[in-house]
N, C-alpha and C. Protein backbone atom coordinates (compact mmCIF):
# COMPACT_ATOMS: atom_id res chain seq x y z
N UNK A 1 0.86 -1.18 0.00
CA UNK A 1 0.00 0.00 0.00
C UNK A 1 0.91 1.24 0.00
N UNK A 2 0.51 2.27 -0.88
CA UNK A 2 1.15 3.55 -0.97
C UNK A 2 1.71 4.38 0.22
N UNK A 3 2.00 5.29 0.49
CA UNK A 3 2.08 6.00 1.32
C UNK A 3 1.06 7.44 1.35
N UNK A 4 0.50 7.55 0.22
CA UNK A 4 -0.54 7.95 -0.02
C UNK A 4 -1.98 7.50 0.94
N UNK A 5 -2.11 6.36 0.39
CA UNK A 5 -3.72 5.65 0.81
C UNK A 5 -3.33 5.34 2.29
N UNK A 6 -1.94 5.02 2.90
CA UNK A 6 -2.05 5.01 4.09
C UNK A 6 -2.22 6.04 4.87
N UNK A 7 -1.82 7.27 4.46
CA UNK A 7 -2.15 8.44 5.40
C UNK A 7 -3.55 8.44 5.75
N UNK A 8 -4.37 8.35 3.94
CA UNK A 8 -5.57 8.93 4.21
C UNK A 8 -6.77 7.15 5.16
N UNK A 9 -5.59 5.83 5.58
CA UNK A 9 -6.09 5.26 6.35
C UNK A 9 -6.29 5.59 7.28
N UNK A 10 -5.01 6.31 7.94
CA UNK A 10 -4.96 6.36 9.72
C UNK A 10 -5.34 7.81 9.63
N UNK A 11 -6.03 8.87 8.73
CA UNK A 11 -6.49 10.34 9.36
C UNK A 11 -7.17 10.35 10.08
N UNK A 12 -8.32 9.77 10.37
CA UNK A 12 -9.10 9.70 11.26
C UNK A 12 -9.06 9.62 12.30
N UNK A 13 -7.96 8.29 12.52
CA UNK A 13 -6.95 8.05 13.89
C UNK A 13 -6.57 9.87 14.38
N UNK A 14 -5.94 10.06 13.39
CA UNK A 14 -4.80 11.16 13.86
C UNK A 14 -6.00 12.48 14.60
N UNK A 15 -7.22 12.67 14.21
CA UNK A 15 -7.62 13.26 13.92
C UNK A 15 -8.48 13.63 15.66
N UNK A 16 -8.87 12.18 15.55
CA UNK A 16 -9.21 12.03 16.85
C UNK A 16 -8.00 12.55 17.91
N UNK A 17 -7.18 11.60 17.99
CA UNK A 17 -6.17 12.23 18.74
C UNK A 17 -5.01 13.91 18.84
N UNK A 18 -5.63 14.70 18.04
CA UNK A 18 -5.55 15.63 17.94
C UNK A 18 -6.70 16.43 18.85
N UNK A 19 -7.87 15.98 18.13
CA UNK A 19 -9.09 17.23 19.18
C UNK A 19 -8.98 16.65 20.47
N UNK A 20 -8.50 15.62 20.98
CA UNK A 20 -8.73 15.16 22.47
C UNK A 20 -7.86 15.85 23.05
N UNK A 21 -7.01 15.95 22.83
CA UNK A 21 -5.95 16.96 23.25
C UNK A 21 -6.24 18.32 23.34
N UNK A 22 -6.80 18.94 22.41
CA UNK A 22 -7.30 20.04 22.14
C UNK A 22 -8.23 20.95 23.60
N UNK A 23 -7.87 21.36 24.40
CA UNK A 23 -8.76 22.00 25.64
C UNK A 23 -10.27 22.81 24.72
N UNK A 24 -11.24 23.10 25.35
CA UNK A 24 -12.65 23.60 24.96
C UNK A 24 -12.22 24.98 26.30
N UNK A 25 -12.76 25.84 25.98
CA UNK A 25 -12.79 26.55 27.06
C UNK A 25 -14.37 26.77 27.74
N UNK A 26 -14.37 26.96 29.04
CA UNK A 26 -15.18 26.21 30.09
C UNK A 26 -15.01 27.21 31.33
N UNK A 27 -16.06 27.33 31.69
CA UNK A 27 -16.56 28.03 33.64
C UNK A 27 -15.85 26.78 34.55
N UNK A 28 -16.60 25.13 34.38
CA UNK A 28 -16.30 24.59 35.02
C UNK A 28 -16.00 23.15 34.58
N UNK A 29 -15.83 23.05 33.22
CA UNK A 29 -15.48 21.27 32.90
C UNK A 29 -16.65 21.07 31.38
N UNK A 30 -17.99 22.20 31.23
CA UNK A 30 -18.30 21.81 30.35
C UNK A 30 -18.66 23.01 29.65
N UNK A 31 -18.67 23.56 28.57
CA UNK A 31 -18.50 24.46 27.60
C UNK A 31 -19.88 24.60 27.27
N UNK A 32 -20.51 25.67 27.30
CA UNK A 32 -22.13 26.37 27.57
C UNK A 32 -22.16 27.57 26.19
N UNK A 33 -21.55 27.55 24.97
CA UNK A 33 -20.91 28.49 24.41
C UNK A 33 -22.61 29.60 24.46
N UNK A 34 -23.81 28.97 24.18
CA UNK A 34 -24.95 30.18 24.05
C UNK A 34 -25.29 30.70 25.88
N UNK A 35 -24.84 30.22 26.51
CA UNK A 35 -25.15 30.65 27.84
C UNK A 35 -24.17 31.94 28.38
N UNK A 36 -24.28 33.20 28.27
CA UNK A 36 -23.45 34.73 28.33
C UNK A 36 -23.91 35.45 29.24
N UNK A 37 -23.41 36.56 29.29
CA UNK A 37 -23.93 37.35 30.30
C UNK A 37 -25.37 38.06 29.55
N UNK A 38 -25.94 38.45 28.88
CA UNK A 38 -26.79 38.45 28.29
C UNK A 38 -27.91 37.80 28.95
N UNK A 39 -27.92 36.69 28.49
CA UNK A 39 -28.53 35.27 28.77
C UNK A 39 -29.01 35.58 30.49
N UNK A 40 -27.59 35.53 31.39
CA UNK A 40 -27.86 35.46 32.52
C UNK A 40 -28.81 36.80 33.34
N UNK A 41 -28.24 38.10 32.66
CA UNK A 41 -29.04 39.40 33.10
C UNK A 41 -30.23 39.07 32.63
N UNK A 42 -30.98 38.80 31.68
CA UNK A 42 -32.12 38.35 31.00
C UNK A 42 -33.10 37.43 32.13
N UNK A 43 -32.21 36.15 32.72
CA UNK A 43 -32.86 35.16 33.26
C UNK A 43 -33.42 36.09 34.70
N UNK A 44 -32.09 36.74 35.08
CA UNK A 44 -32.32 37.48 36.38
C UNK A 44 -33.00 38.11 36.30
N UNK A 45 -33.13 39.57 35.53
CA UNK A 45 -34.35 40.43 35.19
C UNK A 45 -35.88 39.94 34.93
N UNK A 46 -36.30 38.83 34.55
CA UNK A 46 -37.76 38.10 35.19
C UNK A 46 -37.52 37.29 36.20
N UNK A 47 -36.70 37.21 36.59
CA UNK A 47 -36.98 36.32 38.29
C UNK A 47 -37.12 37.08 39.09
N UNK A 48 -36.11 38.48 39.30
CA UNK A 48 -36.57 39.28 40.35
C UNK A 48 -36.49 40.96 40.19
N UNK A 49 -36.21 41.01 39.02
CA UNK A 49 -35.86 42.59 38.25
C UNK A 49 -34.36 42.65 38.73
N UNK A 50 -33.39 41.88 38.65
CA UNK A 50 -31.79 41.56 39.09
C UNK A 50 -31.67 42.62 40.27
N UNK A 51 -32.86 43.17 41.35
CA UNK A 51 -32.36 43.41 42.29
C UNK A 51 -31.14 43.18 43.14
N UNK A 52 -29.92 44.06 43.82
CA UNK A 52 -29.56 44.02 44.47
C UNK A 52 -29.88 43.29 45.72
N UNK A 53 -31.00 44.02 46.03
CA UNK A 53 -31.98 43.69 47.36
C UNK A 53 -32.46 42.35 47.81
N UNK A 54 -32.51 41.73 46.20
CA UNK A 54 -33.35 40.29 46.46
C UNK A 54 -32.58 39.68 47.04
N UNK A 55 -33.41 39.10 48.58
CA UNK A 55 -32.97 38.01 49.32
C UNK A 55 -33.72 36.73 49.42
N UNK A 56 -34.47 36.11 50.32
CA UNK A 56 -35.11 34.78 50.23
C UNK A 56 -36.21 35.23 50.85
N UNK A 57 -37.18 34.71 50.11
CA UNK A 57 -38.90 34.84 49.65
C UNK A 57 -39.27 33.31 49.52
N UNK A 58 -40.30 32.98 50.78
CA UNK A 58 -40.94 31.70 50.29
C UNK A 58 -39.80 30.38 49.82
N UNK A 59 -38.70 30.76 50.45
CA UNK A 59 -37.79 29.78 50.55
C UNK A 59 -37.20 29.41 48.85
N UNK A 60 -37.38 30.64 48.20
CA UNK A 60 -36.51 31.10 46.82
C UNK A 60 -35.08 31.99 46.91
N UNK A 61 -34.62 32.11 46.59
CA UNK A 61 -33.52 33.30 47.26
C UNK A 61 -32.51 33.93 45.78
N UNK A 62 -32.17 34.97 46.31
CA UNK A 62 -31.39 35.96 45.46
C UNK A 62 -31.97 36.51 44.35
N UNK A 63 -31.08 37.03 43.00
CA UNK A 63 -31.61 37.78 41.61
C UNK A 63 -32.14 36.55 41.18
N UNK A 64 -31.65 34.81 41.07
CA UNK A 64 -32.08 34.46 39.45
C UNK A 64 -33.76 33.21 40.77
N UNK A 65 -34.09 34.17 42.19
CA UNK A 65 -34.68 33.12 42.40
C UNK A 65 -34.73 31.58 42.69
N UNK A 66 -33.53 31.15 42.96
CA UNK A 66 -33.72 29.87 43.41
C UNK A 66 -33.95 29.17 44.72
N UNK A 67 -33.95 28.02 44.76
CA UNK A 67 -34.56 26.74 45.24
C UNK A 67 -33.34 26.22 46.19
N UNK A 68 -33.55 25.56 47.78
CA UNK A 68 -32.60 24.98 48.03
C UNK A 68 -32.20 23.43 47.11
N UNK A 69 -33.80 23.01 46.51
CA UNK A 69 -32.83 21.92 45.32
C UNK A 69 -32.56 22.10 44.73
N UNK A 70 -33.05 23.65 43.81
CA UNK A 70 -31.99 23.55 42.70
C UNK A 70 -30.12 23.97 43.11
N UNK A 71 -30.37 24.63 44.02
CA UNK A 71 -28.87 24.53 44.13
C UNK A 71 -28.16 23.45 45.07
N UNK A 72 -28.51 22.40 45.18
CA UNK A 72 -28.39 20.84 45.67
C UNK A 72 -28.31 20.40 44.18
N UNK A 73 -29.29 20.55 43.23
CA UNK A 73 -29.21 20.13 42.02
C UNK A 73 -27.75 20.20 41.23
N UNK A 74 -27.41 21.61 41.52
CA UNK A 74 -26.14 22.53 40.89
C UNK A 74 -24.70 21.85 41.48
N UNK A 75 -24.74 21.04 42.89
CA UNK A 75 -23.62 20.96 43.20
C UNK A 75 -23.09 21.56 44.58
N UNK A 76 -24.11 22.34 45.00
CA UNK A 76 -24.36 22.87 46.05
C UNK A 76 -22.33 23.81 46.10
N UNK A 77 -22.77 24.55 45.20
CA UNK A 77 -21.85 25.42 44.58
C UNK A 77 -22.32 26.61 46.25
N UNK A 78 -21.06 27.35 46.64
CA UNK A 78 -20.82 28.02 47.88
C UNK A 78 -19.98 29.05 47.16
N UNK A 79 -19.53 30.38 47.93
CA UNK A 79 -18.69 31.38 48.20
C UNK A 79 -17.36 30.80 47.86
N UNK A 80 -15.95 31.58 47.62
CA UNK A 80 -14.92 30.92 48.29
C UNK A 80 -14.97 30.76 49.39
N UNK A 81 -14.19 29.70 49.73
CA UNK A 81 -13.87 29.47 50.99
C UNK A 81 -14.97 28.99 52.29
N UNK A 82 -16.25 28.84 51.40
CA UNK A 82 -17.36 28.79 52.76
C UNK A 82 -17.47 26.98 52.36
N UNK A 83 -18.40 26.86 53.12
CA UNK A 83 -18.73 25.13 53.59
C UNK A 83 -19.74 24.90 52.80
N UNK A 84 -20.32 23.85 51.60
CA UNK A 84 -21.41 23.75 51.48
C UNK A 84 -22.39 23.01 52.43
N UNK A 85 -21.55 22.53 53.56
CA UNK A 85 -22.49 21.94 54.82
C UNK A 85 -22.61 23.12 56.12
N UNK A 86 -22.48 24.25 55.77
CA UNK A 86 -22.52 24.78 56.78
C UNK A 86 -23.91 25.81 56.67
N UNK A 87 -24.69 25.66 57.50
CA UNK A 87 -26.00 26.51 57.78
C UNK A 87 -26.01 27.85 57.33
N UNK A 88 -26.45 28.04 56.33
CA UNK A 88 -26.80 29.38 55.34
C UNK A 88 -26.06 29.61 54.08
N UNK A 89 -25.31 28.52 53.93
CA UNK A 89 -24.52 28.64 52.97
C UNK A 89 -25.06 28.90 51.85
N UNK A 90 -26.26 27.93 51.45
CA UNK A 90 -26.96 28.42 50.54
C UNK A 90 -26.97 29.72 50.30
N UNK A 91 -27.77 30.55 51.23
CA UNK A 91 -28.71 31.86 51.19
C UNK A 91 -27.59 32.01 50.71
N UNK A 92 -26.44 32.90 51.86
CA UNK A 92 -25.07 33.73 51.34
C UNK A 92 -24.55 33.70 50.09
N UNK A 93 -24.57 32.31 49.51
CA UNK A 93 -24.50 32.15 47.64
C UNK A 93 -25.77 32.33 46.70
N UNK A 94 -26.69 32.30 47.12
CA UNK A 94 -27.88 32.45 46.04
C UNK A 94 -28.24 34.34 46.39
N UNK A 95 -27.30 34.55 47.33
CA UNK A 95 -28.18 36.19 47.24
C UNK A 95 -26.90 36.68 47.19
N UNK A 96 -25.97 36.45 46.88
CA UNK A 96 -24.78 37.19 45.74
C UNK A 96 -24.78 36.83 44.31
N UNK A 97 -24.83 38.14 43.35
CA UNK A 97 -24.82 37.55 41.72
C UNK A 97 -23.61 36.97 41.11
N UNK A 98 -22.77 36.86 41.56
CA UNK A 98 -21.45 35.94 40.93
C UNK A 98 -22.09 34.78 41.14
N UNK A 99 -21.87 34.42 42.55
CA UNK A 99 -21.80 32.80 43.28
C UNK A 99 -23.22 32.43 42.80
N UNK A 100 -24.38 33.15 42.38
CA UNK A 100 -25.48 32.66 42.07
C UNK A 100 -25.75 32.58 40.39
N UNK A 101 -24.73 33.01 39.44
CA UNK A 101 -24.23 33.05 38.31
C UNK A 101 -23.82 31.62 38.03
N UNK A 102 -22.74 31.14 39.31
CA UNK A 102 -22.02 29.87 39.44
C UNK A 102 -22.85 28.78 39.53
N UNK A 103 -23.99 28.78 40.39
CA UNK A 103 -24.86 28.45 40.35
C UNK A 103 -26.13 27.50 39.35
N UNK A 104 -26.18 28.68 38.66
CA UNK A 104 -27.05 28.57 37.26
C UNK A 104 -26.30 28.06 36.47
N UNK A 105 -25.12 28.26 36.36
CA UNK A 105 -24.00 27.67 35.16
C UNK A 105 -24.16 25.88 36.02
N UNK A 106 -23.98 25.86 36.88
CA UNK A 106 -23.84 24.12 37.20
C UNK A 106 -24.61 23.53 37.05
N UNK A 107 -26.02 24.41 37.04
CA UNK A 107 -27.53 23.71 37.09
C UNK A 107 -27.22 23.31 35.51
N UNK A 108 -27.02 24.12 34.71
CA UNK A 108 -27.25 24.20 33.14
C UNK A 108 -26.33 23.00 32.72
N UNK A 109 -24.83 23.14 33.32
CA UNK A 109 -23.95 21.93 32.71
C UNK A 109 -24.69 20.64 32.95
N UNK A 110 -25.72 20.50 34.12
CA UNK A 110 -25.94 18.97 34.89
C UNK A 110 -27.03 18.66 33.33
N UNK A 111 -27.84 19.96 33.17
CA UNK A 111 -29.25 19.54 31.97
C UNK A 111 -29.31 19.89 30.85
N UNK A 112 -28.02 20.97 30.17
CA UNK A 112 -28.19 21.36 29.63
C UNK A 112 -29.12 20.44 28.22
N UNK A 113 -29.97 21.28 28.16
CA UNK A 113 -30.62 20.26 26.54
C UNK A 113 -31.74 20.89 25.61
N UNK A 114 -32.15 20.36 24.73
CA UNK A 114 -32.97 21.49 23.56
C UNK A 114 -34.64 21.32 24.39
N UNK A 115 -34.61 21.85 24.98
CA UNK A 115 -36.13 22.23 25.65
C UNK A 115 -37.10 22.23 24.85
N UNK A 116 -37.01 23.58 23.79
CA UNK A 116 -38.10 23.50 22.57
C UNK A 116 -37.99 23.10 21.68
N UNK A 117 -37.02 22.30 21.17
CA UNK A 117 -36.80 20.92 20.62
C UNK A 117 -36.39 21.83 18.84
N UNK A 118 -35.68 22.70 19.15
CA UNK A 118 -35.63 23.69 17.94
C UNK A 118 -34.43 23.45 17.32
N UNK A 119 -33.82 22.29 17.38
CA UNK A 119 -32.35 21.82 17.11
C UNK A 119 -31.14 22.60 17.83
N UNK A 120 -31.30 23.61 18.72
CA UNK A 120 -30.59 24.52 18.89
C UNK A 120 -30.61 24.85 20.73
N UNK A 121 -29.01 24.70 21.38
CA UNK A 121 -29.36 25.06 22.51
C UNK A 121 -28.73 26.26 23.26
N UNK A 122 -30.40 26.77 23.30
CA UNK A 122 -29.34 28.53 23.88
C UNK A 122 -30.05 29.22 24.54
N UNK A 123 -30.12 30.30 24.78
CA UNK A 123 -30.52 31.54 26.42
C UNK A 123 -31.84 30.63 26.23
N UNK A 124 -32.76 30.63 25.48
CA UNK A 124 -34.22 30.23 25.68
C UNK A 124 -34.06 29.05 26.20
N UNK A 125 -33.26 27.69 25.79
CA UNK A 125 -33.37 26.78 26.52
C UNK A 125 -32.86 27.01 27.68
N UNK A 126 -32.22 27.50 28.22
CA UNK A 126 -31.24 27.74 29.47
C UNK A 126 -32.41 28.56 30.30
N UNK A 127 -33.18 28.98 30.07
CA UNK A 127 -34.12 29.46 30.85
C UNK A 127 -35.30 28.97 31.20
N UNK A 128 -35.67 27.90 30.04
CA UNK A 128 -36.97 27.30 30.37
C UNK A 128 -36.11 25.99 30.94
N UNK A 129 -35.00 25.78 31.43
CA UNK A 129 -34.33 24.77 32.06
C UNK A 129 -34.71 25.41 33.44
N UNK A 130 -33.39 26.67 33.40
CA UNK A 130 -34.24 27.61 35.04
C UNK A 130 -35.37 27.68 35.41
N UNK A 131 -36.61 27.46 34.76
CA UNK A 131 -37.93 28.08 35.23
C UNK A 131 -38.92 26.54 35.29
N UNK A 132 -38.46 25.45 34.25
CA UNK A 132 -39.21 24.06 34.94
C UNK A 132 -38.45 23.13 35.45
N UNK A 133 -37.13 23.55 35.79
CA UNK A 133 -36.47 22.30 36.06
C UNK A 133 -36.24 21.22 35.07
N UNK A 134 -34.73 20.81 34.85
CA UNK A 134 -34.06 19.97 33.73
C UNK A 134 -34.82 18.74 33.46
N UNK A 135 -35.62 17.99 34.47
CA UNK A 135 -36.15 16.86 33.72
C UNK A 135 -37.52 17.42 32.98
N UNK A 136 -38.24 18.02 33.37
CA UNK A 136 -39.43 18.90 32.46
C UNK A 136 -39.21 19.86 32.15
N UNK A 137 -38.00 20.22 31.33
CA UNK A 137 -37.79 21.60 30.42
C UNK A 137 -38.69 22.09 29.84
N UNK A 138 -39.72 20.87 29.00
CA UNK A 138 -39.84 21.31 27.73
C UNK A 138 -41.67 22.25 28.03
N UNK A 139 -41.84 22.95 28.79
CA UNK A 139 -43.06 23.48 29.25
C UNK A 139 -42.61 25.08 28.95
N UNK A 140 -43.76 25.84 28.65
CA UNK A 140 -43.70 26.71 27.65
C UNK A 140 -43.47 27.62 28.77
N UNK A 141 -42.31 28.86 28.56
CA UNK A 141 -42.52 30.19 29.11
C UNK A 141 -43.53 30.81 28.94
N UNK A 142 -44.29 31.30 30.32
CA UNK A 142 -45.52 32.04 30.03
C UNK A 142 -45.61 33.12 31.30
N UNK A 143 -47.02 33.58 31.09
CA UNK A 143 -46.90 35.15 32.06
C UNK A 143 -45.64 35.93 32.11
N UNK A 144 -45.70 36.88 33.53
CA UNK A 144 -45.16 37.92 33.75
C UNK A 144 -43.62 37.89 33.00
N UNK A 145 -42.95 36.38 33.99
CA UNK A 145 -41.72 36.21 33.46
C UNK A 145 -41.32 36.24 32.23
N UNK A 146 -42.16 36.03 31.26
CA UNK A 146 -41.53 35.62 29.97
C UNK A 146 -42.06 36.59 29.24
N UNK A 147 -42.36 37.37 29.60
CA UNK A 147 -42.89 39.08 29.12
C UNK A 147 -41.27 40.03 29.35
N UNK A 148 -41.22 39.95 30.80
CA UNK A 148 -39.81 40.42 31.21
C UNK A 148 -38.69 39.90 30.53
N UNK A 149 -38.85 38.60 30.10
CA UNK A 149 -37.62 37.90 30.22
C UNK A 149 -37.64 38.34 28.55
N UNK A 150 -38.69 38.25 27.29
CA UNK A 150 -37.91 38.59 26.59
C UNK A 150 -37.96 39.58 25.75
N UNK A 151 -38.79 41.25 26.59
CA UNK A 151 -38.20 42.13 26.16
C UNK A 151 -36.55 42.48 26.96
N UNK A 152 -36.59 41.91 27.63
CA UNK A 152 -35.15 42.26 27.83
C UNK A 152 -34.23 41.51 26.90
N UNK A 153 -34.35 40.00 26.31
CA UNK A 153 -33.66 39.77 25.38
C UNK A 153 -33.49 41.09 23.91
N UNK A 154 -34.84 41.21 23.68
CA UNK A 154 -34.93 42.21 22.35
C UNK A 154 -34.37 43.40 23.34
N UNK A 155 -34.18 43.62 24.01
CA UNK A 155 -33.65 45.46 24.12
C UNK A 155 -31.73 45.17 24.41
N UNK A 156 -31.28 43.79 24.51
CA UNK A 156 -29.66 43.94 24.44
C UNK A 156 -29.44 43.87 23.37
């Protein structure tokens, strides 16, 4: 066999072992490329108008509104340096917008998936992930929130 037809045997080989090597860039291990800050001010601005102020309501807490499962869901993602077993840890991370940024990004890596089944996964799925929870994504944004949520998409 040539040296020709053998290259184009083992490219594939090579090819593979090239992108594995290759790093993706990543928040935390999995690459979210439609999930931005955009996306995230958007999600926050119908959960609570990205108040500063927002703290825990009805056992929801911070700007994007969450759940002590969903952030059990997330990884139970904390502050630097704080405990995720230590009593309030939650709150203190879901009512700061970084650590509650961190948050939403872990929820999204655990589900990320096409919600409205539009071949395509991005801020809309990432939000109707936030708003029914990853195993029943696929339930339609409706009312107040999704009034808020996407004139604020159309006005960035």
């Amino acid at each position: 066999m040539s040296r020709f037809w053998l290259f184009f045997a083992y490219a594939p080989i090579f090819m593979v072992l090239i992108l594995s090597l290759a790093p993706l860039p990543s928040a935390h291990g999995v690459f979210l490329s439609n999930l931005n800050d955009t996306c995230f001010r958007c999600i926050c601005e119908a959960s609570t108008g990205c108040s500063a102020q927002a703290d825990c309501r009805q056992s929801y807490c911070g700007p994007f509104s969450i759940s002590r499962a969903y952030w059990m869901d997330a990884g139970r993602v904390v502050l630097p340096n704080d405990d995720p077993t230590r009593w309030g840890s939650f709150e203190d991370c879901a009512n700061d917008y970084e650590c509650a940024t961190n948050i939403v990004n872990q929820y999204m890596e655990k589900y990320g998936t096409d919600c409205n089944s539009d071949g395509l996964v991005d801020c809309i799925d990432y939000t109707m992930l936030h708003v029914n929870g990853g195993p029943r994504c696929q339930g339609a944004l409706g009312g107040a929130f999704a009034s808020k949520f996407f004139q604020c998409l159309r006005s960035k």
